[in-house]
N, C-alpha and C. Protein backbone atom coordinates (compact mmCIF):
# COMPACT_ATOMS: atom_id res chain seq x y z
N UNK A 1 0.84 -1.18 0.00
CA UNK A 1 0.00 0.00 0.00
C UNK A 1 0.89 1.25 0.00
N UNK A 2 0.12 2.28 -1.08
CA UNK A 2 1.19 3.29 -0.91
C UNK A 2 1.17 4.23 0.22
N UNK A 3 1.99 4.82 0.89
CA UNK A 3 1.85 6.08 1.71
C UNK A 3 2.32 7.11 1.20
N UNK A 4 1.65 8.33 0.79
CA UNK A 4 2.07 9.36 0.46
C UNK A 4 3.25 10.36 1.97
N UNK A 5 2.92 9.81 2.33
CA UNK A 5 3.45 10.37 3.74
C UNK A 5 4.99 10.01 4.09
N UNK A 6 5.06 8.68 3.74
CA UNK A 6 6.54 8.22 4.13
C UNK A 6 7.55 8.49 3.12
N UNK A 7 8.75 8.77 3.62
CA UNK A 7 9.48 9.68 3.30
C UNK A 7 11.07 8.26 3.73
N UNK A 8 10.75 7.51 3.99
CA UNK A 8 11.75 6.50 4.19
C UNK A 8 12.09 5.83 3.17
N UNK A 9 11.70 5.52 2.12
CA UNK A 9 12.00 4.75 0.65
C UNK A 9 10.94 5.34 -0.21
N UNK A 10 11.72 5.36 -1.03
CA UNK A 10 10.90 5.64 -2.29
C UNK A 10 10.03 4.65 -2.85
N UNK A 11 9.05 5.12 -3.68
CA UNK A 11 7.38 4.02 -3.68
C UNK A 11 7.31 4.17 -4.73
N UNK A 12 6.49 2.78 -5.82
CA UNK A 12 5.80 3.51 -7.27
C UNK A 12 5.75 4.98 -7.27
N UNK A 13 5.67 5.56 -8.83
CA UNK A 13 5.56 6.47 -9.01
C UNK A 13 6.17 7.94 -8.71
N UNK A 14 7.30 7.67 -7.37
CA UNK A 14 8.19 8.61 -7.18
C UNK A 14 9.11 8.60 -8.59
N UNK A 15 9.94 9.72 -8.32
CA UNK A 15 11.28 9.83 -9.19
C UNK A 15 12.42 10.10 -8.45
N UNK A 16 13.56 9.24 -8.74
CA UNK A 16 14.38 9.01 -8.10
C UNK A 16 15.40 9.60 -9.21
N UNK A 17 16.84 9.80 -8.29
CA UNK A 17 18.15 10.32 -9.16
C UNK A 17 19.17 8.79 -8.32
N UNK A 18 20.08 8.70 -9.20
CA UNK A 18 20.85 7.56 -8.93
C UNK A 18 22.33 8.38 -8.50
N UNK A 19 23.19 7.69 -7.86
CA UNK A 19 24.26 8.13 -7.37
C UNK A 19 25.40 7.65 -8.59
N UNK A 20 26.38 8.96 -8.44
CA UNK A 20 26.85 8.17 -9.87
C UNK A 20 27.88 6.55 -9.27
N UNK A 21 28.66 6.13 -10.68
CA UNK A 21 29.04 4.85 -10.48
C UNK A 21 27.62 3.61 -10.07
N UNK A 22 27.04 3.93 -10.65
CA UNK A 22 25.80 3.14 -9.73
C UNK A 22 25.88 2.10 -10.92
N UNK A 23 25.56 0.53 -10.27
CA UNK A 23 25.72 -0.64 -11.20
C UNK A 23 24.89 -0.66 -12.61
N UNK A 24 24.04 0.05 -12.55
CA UNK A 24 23.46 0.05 -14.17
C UNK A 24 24.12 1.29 -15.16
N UNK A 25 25.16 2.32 -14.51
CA UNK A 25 26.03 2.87 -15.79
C UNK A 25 24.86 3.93 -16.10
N UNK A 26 23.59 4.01 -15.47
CA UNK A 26 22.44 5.13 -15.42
C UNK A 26 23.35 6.54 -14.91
N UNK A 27 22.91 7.11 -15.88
CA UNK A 27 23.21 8.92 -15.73
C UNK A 27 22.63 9.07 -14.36
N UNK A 28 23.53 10.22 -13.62
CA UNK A 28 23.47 10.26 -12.50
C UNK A 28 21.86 11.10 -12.49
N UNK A 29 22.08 12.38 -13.73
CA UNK A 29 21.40 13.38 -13.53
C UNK A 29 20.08 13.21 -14.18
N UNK A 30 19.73 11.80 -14.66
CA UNK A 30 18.56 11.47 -15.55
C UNK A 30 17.55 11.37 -14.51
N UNK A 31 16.04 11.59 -13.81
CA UNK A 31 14.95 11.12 -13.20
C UNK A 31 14.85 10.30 -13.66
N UNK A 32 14.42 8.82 -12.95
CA UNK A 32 13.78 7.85 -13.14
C UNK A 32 12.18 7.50 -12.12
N UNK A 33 11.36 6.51 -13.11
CA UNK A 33 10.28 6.39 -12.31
C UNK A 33 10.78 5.16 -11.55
N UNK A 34 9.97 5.05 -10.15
CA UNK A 34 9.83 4.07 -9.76
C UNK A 34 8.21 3.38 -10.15
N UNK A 35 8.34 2.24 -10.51
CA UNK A 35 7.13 2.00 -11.55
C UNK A 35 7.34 0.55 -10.15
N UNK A 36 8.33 -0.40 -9.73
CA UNK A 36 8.05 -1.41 -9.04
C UNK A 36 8.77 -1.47 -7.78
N UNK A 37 8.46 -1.87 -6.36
CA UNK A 37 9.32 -2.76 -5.69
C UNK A 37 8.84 -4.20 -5.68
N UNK A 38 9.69 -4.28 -5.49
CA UNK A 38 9.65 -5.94 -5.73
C UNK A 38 9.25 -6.85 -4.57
N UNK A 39 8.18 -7.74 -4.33
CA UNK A 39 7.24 -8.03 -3.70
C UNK A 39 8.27 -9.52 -3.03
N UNK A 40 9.09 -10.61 -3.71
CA UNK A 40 9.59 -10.81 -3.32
C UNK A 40 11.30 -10.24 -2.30
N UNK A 41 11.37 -9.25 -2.97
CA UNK A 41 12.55 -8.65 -2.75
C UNK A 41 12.43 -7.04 -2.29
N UNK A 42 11.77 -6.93 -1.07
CA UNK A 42 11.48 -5.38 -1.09
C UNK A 42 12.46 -4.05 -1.14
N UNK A 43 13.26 -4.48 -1.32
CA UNK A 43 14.57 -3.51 -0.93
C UNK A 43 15.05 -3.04 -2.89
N UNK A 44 14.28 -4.04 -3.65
CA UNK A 44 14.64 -3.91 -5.13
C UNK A 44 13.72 -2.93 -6.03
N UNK A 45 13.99 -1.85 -6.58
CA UNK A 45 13.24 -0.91 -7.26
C UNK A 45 13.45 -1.21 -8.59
N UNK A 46 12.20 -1.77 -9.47
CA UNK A 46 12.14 -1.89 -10.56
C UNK A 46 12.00 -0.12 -11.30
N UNK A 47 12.81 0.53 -11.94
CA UNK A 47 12.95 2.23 -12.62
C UNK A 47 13.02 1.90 -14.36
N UNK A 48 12.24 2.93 -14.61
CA UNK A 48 11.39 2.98 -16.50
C UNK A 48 12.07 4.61 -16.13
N UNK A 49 12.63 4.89 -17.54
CA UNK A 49 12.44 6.46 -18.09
C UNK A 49 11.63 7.03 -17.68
N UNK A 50 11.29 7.99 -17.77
CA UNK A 50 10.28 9.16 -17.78
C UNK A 50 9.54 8.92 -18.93
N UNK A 51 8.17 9.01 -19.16
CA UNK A 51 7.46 8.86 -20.79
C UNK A 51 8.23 9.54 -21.69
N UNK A 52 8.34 10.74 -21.49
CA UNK A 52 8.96 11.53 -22.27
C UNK A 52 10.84 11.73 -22.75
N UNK A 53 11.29 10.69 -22.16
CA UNK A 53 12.48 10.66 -22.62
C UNK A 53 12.62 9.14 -23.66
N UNK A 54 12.97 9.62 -24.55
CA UNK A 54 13.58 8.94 -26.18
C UNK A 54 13.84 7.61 -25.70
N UNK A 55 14.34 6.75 -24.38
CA UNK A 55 14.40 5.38 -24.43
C UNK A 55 13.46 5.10 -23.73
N UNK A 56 12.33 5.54 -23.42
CA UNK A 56 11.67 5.34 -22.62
C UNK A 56 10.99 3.88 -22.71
N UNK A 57 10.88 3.28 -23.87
CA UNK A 57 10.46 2.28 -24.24
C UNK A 57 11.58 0.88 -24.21
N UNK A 58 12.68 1.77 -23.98
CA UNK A 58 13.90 0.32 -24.46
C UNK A 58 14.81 0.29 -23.47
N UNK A 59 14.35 0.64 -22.30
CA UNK A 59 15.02 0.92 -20.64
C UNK A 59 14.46 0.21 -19.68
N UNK A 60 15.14 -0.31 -19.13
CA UNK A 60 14.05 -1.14 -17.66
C UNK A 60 15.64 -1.14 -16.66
N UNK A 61 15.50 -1.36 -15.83
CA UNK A 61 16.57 -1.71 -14.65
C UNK A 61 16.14 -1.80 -12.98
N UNK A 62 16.97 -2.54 -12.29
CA UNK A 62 17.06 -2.59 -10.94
C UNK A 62 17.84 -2.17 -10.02
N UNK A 63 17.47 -1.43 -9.24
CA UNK A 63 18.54 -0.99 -8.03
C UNK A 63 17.73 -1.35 -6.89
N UNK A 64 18.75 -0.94 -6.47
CA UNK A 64 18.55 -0.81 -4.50
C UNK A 64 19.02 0.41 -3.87
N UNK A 65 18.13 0.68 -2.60
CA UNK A 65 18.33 1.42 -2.06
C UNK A 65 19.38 2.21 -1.89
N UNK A 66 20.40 1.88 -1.66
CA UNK A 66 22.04 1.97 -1.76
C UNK A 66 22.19 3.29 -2.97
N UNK A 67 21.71 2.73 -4.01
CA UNK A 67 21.83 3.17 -5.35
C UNK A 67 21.37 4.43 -5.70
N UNK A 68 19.96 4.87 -4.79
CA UNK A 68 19.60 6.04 -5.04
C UNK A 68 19.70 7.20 -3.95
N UNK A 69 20.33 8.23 -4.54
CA UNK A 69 20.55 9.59 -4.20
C UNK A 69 19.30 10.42 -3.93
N UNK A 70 18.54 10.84 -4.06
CA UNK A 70 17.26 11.61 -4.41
C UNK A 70 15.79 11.23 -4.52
N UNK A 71 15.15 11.23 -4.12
CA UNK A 71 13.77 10.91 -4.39
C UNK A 71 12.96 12.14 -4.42
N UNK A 72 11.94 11.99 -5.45
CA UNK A 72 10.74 12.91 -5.36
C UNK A 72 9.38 12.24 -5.48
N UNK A 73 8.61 13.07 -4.71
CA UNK A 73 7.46 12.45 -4.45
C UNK A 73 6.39 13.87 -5.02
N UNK A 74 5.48 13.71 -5.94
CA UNK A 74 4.49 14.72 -6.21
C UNK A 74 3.00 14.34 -5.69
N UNK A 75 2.67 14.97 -5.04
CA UNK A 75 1.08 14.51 -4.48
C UNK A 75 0.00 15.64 -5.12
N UNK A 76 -0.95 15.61 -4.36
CA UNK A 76 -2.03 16.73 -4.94
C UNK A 76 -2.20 17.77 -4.19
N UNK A 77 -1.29 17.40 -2.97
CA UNK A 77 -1.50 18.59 -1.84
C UNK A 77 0.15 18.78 -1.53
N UNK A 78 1.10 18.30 -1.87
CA UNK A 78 2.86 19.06 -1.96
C UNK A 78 3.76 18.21 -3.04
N UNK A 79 4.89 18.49 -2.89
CA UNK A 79 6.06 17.93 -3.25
C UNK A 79 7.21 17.64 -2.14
N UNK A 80 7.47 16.29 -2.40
CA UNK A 80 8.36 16.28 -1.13
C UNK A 80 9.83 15.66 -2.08
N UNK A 81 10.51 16.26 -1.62
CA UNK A 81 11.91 15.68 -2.04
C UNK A 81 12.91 15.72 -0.75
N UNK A 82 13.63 14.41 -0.61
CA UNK A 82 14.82 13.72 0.29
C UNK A 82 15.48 12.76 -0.21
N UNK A 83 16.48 12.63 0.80
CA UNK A 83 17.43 12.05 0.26
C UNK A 83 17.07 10.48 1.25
N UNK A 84 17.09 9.11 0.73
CA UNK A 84 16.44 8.08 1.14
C UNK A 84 17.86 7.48 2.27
């Protein structure tokens, strides 16, 4: 279930920034969605492009927590951005 509230890991639908050197060779400065965690593996963030960026269709990858620098969260009532 999502919480808009928690601010401890990033959830579907946030956007996350990756730290550089990070195992997928992902641009540090690119947003990514978080589209999955992984139900067996909760600590694993399945991240898709942004719609609007050119690989958006031919990109998929996994990280972990470790991996990400930044999170943003957009709701209907703020924006929250931290660092996870």
């Amino acid at each position: 279930m999502l919480d808009p509230t928690a601010t401890d890991r990033p959830q579907p639908y946030d956007h996350v920034h990756l730290r550089p050197g990070n195992p997928l060779g992902a641009e540090p400065a690119t947003p990514y969605l978080v589209v999955d965690v992984l139900d067996t593996h909760p600590r694993i963030y399945e991240l898709w492009h942004l719609p609007d960026h050119p690989r958006h269709q031919d990109w998929a990858g996994a990280v972990t927590l470790a991996d990400i620098t930044l999170a943003i969260r957009v709701t209907t009532d703020d924006t929250r951005i931290w660092a996870p």
